[in-house]
N, C-alpha and C. Protein backbone atom coordinates (compact mmCIF):
# COMPACT_ATOMS: atom_id res chain seq x y z
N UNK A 1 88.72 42.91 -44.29
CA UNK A 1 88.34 44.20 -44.85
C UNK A 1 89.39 45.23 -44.46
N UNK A 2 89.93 46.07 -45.46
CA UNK A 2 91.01 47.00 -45.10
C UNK A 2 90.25 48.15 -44.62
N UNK A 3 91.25 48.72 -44.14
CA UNK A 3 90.13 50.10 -43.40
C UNK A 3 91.07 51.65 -44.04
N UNK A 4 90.40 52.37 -43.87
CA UNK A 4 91.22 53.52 -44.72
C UNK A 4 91.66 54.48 -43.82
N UNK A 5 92.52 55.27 -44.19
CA UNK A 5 93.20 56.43 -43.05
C UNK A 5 91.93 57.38 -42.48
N UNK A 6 91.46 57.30 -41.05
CA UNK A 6 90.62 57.89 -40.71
C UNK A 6 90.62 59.47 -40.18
N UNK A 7 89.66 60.48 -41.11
CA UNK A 7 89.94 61.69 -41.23
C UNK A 7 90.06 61.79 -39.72
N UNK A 8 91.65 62.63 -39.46
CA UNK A 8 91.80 63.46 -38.38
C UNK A 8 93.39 63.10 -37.91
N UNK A 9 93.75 62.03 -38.99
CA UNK A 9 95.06 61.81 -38.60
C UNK A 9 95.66 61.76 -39.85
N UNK A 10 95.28 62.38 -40.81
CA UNK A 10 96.25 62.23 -42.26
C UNK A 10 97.01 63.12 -41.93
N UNK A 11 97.52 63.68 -40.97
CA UNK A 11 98.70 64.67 -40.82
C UNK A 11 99.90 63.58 -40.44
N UNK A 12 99.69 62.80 -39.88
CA UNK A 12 100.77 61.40 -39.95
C UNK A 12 100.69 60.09 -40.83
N UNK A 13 99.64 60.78 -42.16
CA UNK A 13 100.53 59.67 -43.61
C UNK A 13 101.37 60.26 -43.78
N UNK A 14 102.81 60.02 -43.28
CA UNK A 14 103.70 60.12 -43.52
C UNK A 14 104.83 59.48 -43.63
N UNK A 15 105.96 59.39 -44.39
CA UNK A 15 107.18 58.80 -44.21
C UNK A 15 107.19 58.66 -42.26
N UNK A 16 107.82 57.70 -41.62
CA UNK A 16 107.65 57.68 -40.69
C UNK A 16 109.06 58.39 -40.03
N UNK A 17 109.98 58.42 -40.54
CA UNK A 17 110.56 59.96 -39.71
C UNK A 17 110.26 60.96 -39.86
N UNK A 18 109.38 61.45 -40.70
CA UNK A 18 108.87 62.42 -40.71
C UNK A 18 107.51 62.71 -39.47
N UNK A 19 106.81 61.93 -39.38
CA UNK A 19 105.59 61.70 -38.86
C UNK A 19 106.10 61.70 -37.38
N UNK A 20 107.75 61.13 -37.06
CA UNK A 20 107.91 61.36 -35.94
C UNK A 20 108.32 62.39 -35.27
N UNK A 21 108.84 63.19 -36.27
CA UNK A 21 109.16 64.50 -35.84
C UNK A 21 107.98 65.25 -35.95
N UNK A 22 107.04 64.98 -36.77
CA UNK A 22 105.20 66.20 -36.21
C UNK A 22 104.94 65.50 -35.08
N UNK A 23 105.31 64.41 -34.79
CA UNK A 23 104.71 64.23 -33.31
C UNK A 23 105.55 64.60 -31.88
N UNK A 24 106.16 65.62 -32.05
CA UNK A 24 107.18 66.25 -31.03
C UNK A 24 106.17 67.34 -31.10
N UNK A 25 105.68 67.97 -29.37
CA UNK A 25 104.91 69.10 -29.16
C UNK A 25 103.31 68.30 -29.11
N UNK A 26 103.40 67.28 -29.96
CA UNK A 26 101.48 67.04 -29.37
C UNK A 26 101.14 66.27 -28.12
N UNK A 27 99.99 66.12 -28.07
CA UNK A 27 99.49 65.75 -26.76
C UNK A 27 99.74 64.23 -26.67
N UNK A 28 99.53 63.66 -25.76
CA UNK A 28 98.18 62.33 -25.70
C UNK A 28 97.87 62.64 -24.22
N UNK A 29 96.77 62.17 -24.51
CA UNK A 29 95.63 62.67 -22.93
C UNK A 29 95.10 61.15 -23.05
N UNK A 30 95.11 60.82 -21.03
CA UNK A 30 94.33 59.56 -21.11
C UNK A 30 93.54 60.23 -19.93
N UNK A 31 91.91 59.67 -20.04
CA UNK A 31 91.28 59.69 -18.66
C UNK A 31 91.53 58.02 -17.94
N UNK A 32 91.98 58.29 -16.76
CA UNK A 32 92.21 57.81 -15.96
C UNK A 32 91.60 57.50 -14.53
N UNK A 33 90.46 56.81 -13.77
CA UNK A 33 90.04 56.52 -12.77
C UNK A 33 89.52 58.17 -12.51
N UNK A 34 88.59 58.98 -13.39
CA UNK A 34 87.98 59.75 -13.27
C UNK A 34 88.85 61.30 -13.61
N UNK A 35 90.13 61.04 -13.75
CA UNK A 35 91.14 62.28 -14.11
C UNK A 35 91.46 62.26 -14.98
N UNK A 36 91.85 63.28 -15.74
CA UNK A 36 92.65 64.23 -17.35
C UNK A 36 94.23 63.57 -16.82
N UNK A 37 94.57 63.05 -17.50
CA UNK A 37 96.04 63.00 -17.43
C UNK A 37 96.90 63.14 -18.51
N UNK A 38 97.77 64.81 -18.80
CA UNK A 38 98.29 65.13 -20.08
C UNK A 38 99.41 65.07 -20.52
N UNK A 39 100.16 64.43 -21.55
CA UNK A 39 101.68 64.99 -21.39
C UNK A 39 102.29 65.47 -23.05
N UNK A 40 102.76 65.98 -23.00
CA UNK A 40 103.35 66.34 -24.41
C UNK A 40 104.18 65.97 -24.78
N UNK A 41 104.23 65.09 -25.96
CA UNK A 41 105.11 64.44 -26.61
C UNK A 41 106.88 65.39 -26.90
N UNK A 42 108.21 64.65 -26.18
CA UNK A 42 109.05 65.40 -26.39
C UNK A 42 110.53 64.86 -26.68
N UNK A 43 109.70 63.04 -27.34
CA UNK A 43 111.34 62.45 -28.08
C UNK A 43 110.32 61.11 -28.51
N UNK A 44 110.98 61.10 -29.85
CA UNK A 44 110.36 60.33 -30.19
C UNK A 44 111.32 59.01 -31.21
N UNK A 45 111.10 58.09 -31.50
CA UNK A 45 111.74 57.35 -32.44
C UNK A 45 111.17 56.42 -33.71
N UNK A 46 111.97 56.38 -35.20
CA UNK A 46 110.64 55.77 -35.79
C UNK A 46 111.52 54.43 -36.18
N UNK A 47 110.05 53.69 -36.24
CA UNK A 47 110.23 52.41 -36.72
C UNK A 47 109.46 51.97 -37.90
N UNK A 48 110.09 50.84 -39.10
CA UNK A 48 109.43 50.80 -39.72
C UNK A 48 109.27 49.24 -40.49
N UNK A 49 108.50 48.77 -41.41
CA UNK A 49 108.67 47.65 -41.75
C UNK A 49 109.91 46.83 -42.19
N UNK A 50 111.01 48.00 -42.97
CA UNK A 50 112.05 48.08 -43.66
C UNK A 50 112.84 48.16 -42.72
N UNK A 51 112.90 47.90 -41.58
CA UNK A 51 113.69 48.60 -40.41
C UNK A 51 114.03 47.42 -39.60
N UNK A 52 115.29 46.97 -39.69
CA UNK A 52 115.99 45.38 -38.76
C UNK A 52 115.07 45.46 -37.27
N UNK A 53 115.45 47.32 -37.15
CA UNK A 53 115.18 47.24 -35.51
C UNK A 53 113.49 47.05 -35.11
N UNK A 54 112.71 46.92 -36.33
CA UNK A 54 111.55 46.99 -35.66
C UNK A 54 110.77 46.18 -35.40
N UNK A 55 109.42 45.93 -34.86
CA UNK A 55 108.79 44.58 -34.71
C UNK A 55 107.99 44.30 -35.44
N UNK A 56 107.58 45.22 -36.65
CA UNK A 56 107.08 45.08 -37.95
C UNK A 56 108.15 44.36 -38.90
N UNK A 57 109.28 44.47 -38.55
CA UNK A 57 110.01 43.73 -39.84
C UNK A 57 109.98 42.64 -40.41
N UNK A 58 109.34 41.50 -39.32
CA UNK A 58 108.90 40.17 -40.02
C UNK A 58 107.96 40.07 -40.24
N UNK A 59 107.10 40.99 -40.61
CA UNK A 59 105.36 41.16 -41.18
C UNK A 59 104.62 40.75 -40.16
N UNK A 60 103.30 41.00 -40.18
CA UNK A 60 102.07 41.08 -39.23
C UNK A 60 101.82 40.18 -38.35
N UNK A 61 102.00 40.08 -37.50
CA UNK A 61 101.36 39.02 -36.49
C UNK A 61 100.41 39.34 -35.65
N UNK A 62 99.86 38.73 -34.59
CA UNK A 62 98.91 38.82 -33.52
C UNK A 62 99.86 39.91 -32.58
N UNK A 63 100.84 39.52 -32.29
CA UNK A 63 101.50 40.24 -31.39
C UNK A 63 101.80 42.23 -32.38
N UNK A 64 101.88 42.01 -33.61
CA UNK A 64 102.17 43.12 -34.37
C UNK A 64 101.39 44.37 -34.91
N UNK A 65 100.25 42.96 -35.11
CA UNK A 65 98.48 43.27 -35.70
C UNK A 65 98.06 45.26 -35.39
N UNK A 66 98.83 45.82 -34.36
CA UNK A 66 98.23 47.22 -34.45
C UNK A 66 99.18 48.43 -35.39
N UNK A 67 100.19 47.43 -35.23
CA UNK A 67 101.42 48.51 -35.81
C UNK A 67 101.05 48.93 -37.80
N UNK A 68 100.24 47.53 -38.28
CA UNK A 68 100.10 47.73 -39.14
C UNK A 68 98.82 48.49 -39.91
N UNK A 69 98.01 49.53 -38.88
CA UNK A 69 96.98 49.97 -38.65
C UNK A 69 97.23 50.82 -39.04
N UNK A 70 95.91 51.88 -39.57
CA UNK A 70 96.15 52.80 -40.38
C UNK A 70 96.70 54.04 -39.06
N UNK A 71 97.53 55.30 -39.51
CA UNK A 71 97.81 56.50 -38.65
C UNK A 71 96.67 56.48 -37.67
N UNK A 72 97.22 56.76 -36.07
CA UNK A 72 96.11 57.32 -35.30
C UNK A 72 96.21 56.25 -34.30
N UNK A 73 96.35 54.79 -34.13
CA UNK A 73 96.19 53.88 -33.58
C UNK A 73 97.04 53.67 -32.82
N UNK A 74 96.84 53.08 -31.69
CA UNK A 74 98.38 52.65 -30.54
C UNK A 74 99.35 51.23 -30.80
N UNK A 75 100.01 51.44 -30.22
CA UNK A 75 101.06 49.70 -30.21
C UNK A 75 101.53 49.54 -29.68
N UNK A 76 101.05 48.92 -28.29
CA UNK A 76 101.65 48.62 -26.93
C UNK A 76 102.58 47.73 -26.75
N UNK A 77 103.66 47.16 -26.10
CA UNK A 77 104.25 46.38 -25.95
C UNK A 77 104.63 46.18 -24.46
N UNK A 78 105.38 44.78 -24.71
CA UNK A 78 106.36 44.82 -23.18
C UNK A 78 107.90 44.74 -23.43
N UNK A 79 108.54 46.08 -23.28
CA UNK A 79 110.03 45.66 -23.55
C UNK A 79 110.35 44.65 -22.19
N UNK A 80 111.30 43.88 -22.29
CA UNK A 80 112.25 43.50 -21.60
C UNK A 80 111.40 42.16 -20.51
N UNK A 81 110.10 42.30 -20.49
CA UNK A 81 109.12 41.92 -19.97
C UNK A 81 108.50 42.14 -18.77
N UNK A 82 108.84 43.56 -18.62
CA UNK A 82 108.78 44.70 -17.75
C UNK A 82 108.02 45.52 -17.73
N UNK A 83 108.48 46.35 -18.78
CA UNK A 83 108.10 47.77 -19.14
C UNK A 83 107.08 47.54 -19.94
N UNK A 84 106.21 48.68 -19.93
CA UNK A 84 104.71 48.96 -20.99
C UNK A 84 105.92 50.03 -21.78
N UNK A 85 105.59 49.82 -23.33
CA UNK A 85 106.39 51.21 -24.15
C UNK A 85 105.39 51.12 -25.67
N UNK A 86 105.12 52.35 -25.51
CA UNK A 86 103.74 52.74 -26.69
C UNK A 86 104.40 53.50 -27.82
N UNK A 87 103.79 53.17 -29.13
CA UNK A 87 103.96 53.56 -30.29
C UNK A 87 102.74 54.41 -31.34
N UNK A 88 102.59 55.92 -31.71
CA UNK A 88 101.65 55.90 -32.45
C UNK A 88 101.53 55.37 -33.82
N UNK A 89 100.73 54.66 -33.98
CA UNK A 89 101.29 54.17 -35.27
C UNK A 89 101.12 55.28 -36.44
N UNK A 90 101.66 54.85 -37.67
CA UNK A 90 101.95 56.10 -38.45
C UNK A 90 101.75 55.70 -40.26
N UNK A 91 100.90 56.40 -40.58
CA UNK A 91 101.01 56.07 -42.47
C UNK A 91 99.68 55.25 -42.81
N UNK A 92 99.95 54.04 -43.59
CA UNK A 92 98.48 53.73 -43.90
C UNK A 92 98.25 52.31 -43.43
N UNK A 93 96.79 51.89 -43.23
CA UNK A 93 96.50 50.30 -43.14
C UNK A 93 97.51 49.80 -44.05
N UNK A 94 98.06 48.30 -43.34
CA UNK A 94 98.89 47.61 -44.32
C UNK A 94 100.58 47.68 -44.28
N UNK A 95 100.76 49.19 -44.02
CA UNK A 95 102.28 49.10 -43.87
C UNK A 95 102.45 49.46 -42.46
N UNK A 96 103.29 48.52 -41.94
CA UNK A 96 103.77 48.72 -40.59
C UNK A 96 105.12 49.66 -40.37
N UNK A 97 104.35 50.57 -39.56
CA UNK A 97 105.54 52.21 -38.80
C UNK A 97 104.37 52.44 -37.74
N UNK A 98 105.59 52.83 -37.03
CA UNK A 98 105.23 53.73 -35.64
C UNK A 98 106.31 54.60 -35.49
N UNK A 99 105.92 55.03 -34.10
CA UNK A 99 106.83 56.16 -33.60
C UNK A 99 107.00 56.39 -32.30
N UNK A 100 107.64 55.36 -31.55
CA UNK A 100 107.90 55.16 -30.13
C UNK A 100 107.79 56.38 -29.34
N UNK A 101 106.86 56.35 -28.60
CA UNK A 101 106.88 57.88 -27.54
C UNK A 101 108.04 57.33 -26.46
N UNK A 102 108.86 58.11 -26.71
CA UNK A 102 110.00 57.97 -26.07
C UNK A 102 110.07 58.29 -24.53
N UNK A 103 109.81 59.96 -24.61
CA UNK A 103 109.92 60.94 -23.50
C UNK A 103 108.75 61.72 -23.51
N UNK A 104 107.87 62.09 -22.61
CA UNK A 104 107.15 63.46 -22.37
C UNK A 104 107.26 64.36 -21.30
N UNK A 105 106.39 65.32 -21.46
CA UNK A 105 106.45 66.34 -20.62
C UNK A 105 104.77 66.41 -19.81
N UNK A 106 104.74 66.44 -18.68
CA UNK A 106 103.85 66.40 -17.83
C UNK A 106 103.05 67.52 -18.41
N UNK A 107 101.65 67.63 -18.55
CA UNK A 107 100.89 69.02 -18.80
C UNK A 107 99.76 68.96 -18.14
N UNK A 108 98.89 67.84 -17.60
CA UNK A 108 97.82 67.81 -16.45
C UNK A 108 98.05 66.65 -16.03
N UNK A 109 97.89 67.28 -14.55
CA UNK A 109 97.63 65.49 -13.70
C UNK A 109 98.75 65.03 -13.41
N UNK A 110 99.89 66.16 -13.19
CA UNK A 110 100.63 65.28 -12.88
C UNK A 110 100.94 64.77 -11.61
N UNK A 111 100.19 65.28 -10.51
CA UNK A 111 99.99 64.43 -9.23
C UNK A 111 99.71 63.28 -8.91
N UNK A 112 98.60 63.20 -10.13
CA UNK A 112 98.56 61.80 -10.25
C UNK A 112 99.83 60.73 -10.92
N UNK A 113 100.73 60.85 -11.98
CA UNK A 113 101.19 60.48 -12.53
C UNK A 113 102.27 60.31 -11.32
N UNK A 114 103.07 61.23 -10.62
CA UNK A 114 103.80 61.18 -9.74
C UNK A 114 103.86 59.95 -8.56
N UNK A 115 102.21 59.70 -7.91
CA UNK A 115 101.40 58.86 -7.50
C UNK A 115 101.93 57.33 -8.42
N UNK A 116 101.64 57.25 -9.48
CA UNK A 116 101.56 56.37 -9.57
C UNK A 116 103.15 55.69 -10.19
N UNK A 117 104.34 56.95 -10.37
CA UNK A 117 105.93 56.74 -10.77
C UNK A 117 106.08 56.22 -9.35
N UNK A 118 105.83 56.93 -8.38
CA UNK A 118 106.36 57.10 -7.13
C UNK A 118 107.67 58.14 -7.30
N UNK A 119 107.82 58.81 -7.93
CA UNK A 119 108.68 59.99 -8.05
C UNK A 119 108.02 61.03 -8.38
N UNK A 120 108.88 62.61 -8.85
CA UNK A 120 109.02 63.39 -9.68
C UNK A 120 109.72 64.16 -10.43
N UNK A 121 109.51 65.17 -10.94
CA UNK A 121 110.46 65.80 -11.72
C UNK A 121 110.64 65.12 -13.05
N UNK A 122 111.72 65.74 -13.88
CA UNK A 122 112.04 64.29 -15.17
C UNK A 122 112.46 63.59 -15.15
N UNK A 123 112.54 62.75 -14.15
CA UNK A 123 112.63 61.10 -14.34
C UNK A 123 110.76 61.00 -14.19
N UNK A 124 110.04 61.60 -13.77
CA UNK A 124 108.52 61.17 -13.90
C UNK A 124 108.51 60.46 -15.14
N UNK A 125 108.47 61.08 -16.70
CA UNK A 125 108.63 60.58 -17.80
C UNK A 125 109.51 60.63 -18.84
N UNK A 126 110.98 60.45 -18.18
CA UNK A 126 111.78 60.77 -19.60
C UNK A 126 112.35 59.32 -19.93
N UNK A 127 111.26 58.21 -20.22
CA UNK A 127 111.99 56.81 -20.83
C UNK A 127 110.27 56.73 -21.21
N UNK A 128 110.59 55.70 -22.30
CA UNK A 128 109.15 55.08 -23.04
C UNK A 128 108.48 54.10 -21.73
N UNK A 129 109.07 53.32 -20.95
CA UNK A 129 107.98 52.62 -19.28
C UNK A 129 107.56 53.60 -18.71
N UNK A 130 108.48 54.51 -18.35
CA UNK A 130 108.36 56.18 -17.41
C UNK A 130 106.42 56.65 -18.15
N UNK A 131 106.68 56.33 -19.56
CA UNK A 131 105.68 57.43 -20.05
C UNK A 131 104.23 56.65 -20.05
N UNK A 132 104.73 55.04 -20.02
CA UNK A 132 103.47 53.97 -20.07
C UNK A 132 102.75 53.93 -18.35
N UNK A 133 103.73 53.85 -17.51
CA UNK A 133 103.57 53.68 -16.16
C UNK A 133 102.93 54.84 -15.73
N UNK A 134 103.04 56.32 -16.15
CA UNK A 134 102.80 57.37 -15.77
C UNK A 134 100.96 57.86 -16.39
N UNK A 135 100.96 57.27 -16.97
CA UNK A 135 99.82 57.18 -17.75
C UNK A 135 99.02 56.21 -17.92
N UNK A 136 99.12 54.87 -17.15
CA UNK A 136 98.35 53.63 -17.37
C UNK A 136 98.00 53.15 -18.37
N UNK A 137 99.54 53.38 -19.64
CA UNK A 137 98.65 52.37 -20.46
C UNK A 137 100.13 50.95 -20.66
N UNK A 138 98.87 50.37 -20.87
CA UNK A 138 99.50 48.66 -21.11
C UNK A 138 98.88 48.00 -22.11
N UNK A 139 99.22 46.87 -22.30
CA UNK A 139 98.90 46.10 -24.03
C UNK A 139 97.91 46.24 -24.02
N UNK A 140 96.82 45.89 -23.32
CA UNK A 140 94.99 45.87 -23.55
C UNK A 140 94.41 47.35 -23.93
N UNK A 141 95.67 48.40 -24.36
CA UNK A 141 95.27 49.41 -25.15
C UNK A 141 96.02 49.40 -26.36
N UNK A 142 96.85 48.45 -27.02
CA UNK A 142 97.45 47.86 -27.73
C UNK A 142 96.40 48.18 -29.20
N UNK A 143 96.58 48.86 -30.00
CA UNK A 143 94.99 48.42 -31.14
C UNK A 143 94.12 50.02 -31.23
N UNK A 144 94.80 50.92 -30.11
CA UNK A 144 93.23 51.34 -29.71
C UNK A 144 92.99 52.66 -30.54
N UNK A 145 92.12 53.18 -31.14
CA UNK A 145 92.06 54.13 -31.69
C UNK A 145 92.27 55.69 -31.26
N UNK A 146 93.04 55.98 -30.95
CA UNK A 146 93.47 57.43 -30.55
C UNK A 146 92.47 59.01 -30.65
N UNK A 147 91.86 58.66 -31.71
CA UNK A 147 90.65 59.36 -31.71
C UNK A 147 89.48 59.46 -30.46
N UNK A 148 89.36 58.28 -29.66
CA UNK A 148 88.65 58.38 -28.60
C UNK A 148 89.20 58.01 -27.19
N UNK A 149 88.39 58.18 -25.85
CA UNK A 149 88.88 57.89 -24.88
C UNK A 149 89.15 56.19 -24.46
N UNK A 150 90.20 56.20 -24.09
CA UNK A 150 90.51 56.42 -22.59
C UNK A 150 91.97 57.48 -23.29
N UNK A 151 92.18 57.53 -24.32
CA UNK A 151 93.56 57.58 -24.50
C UNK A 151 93.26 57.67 -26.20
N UNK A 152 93.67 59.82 -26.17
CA UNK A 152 93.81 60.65 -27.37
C UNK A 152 95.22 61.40 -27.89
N UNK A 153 95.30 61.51 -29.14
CA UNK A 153 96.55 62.09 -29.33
C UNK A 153 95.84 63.51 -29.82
N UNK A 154 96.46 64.10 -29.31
CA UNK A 154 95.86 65.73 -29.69
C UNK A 154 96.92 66.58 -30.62
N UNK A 155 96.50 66.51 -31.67
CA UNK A 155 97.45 67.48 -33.03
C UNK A 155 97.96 68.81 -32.34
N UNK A 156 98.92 68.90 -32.42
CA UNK A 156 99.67 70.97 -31.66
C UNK A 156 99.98 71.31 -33.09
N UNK A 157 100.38 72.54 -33.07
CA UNK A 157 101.41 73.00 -34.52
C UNK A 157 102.59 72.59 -34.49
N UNK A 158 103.18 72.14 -35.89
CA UNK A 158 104.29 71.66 -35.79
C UNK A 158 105.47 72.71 -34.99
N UNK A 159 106.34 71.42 -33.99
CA UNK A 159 107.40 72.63 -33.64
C UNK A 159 108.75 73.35 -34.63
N UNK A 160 109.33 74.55 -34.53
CA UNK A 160 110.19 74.81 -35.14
C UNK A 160 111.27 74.09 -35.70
N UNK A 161 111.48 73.35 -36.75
CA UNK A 161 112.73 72.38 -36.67
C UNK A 161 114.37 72.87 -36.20
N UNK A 162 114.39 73.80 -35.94
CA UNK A 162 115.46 74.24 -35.19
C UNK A 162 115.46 73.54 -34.09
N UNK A 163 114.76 73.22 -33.45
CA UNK A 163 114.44 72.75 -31.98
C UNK A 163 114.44 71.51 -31.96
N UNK A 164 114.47 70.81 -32.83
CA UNK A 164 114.49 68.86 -33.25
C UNK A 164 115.97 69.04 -33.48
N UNK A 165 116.42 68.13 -32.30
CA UNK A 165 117.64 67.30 -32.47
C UNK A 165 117.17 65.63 -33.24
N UNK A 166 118.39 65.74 -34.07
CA UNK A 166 118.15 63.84 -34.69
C UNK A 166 119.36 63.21 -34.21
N UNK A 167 118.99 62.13 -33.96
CA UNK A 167 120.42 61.14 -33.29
C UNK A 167 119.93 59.87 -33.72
N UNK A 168 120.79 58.92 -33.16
CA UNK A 168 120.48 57.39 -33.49
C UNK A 168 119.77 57.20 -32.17
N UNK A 169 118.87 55.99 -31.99
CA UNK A 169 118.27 55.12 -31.39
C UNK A 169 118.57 54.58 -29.79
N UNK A 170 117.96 54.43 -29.51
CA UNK A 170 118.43 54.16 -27.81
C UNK A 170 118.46 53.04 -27.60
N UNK A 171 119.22 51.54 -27.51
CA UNK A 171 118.80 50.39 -26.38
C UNK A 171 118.38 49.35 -27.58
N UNK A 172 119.19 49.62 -28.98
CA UNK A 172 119.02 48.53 -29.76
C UNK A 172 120.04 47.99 -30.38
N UNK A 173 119.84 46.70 -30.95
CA UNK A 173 121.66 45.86 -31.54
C UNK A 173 121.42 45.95 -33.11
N UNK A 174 120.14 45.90 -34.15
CA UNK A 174 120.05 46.13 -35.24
C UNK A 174 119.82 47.47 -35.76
N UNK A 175 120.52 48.03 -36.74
CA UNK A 175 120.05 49.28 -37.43
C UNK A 175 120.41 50.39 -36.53
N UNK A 176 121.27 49.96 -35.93
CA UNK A 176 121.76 50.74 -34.25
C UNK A 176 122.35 52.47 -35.06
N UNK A 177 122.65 52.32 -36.16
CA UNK A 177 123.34 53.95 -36.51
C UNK A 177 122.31 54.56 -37.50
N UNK A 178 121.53 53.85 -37.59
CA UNK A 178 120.32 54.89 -38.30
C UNK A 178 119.84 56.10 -37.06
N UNK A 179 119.87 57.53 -37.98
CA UNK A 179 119.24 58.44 -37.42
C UNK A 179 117.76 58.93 -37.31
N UNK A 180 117.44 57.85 -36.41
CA UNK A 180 116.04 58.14 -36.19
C UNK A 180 115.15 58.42 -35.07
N UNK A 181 115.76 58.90 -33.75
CA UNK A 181 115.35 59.19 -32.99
C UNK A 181 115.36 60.67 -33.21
N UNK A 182 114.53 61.48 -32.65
CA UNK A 182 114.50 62.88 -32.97
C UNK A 182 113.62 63.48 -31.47
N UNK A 183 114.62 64.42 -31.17
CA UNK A 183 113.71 65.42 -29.46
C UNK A 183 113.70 66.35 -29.66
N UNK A 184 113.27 67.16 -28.60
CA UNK A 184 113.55 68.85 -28.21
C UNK A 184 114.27 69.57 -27.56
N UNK A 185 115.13 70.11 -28.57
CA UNK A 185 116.59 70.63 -27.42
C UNK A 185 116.46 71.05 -26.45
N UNK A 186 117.00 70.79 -25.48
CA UNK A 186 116.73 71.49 -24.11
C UNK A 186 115.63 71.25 -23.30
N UNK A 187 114.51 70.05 -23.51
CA UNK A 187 113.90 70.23 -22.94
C UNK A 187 114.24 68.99 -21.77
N UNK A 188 114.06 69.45 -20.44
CA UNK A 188 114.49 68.69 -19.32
C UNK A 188 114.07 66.68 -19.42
N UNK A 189 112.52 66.75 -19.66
CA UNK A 189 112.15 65.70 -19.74
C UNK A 189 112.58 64.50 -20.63
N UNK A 190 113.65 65.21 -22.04
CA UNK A 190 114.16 64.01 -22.80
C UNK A 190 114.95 62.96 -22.06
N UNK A 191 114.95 61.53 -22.65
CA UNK A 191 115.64 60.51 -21.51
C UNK A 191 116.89 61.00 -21.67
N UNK A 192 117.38 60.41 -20.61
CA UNK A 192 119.14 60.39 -20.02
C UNK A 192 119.74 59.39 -20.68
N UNK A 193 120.79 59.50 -21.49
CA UNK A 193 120.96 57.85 -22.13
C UNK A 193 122.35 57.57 -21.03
């Protein structure tokens, strides 16, 4: 049974660079072992079915199964077989895009988050593990609907596009000069490449 774009995220049926640049400035909030833990989205990258670099490109699998979910939904992974690195997914049931949360910016909790980097400052979260580790999420939130807890994406107003830098991609060998990573100038927390 297909499922349809669920009201509250049709602001990301979108082309998925597009969708990744409205998602620069919003939230995601997870409760965590009884705490708010907030950070604001502040680099992001898109991926898409059509896209060498992505993990949608060889169509749906078990391992893929969330990416191809309608806007609103998560897509956890393990880079490297290490790192937790999360994707909102983006557009409609059926076609696979996301939009790698790259970098954020701490906005509650971040004592806790610090706690659990064992650092602070922006290295707390300026890499996509930085932002999974800092926030506890890992694959078994892989799927999960963003609309509810443990782990919400909260709509902001779009930011000024003056303020979106676009560049190519971080830490990949296919589709490596497509411009599709997109941040916020100046803001401390984007990664260090």
């Amino acid at each position: 049974m297909s499922e349809t774009l669920r009201p509250g995220f049709d602001w990301l049926d979108l082309p998925v660079e597009r969708a990744a640049r409205r998602l620069l400035g919003c939230e995601l909030r997870r409760e965590l072992d009884g705490r708010t833990l907030a950070v604001r989205i502040v680099e992001t990258e898109a991926y898409d079915q059509d896209d060498e670099a992505s993990h949608a490109f060889r169509g749906r699998t078990a391992r893929t199964d969330a990416m191809f979910r309608s806007a609103g939904h998560l897509y956890v992974y393990l880079s490297h077989g290490i790192h937790h690195c999360c994707n909102v997914v983006t557009g409609r049931d059926g076609y696979g895009s996301g939009a790698l949360i790259r970098a954020a910016e701490p906005i509650e909790g971040e004592d806790v988050m610090r706690v659990r980097r064992g650092r602070g400052g922006p290295a707390l979260t300026n890499g996509p593990g930085k932002v999974c580790q800092a926030l506890g999420i890992t694959r078994t939130l892989s799927g999960h609907d963003l609309s509810l807890p443990p782990v919400r994406l909260v709509e902001r107003d779009p930011v000024d596009e003056a303020r979106i830098v676009t560049t190519t991609r971080v830490g990949i060998s296919r589709a490596a000069a497509a411009p599709r990573r997109f941040y916020l100038a100046g803001n401390p927390y984007v990664s260090r490449l």
